[in-house]
Protein backbone atom coordinates (compact mmCIF):
# COMPACT_ATOMS: atom_id res chain seq x y z
CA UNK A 1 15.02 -13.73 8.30
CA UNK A 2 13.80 -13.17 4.77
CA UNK A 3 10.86 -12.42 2.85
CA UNK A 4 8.85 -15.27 1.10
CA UNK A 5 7.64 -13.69 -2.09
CA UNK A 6 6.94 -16.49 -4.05
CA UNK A 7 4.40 -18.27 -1.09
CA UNK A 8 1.99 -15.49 -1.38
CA UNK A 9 -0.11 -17.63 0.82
CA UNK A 10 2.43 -17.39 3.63
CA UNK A 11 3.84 -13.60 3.14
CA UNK A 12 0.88 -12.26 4.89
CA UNK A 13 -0.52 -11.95 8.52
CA UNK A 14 -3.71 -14.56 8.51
CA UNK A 15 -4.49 -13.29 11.77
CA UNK A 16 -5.82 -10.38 10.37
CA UNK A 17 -8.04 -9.28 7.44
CA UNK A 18 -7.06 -6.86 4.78
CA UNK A 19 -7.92 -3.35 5.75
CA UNK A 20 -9.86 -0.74 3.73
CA UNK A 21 -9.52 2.86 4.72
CA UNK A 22 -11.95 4.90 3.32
CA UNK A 23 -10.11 6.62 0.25
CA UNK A 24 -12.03 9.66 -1.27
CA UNK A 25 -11.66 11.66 -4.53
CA UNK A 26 -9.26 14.10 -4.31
CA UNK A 27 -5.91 13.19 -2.45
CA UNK A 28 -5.64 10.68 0.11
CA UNK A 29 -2.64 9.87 2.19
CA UNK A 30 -1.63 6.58 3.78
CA UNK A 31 1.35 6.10 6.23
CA UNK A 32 2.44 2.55 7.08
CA UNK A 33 2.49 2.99 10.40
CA UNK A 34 2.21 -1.07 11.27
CA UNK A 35 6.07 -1.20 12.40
CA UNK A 36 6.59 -3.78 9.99
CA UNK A 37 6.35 -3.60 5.60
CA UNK A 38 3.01 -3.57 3.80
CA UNK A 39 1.34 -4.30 0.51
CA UNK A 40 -1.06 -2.04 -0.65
CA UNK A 41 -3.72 -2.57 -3.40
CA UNK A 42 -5.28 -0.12 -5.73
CA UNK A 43 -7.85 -0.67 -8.68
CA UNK A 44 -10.35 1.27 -10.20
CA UNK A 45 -11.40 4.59 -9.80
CA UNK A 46 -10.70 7.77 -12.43
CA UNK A 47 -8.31 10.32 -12.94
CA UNK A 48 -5.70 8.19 -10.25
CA UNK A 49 -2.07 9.30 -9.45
CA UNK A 50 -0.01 7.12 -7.45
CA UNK A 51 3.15 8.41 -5.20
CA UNK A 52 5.33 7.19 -2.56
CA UNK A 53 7.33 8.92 0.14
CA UNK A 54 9.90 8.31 2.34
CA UNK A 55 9.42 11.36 4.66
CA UNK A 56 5.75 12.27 3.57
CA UNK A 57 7.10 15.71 2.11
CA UNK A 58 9.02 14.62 -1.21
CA UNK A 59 6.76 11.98 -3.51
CA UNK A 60 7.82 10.33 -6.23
CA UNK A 61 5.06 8.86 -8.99
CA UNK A 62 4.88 5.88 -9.36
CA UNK A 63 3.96 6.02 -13.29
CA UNK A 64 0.53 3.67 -12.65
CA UNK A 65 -2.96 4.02 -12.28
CA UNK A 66 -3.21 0.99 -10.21
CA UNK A 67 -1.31 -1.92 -9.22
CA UNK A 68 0.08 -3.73 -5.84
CA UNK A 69 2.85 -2.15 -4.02
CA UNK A 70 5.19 -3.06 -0.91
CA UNK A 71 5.70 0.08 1.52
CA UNK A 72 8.36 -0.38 4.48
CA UNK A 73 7.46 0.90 7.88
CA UNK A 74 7.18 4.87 7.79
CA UNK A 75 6.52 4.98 4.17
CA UNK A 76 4.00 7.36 2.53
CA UNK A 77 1.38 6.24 -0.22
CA UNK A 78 -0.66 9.24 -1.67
CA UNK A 79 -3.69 8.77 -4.12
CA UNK A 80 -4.86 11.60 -6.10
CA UNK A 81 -8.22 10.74 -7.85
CA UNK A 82 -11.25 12.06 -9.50
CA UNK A 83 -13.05 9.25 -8.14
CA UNK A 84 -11.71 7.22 -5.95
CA UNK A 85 -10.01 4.23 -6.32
CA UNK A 86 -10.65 0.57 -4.64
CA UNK A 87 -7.27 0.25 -1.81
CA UNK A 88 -6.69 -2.30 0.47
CA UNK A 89 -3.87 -2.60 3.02
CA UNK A 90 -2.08 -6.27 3.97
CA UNK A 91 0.39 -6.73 6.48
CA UNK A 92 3.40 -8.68 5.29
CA UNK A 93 4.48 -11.43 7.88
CA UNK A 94 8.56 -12.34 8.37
CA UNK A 95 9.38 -15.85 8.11
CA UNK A 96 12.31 -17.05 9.29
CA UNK A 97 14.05 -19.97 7.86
């Protein structure tokens, strides 16, 4: 099994859309709770702080305002925002070779 990064046609599950959850200003918190890795999408918005967990208690930033990131099952993503940012949520597909 590995991960196809450069097909980013084939990385991701086509049986399924992007998700958006509904991200507000303030702090929003995301757990990948798909049972398999993620990428998650952020753009936009003011005043954004990006952070990622491993446990949901100790974050680490990220040092962007936006960007696209990969999150492994169980993994945290918190947005802190003024006004709140565009995020979307893909699953990432295994392909085996």
């Amino acid at each position: 099994i590995l991960w196809d990064n450069v097909k980013f046609n084939k990385q991701f599950d086509k049986s399924t859309q992007p998700s958006n959850p509904g991200v507000i200003a303030g702090e929003y918190l995301y757990k990948n709770d798909k049972g398999q890795p993620v990428r998650v999408m952020v753009n936009s918005g003011t005043g954004v702080s990006l952070d990622i967990s491993q446990d949901g208690v100790d974050f680490y930033p990220l040092g962007a305002i936006a960007g696209t990131f990969d999150l492994e099952p169980n993994e945290f993503f918190r947005i802190r925002s003024t006004v709140a940012p565009n995020f979307r949520v893909m699953v990432k597909t295994r392909i085996t070779v």
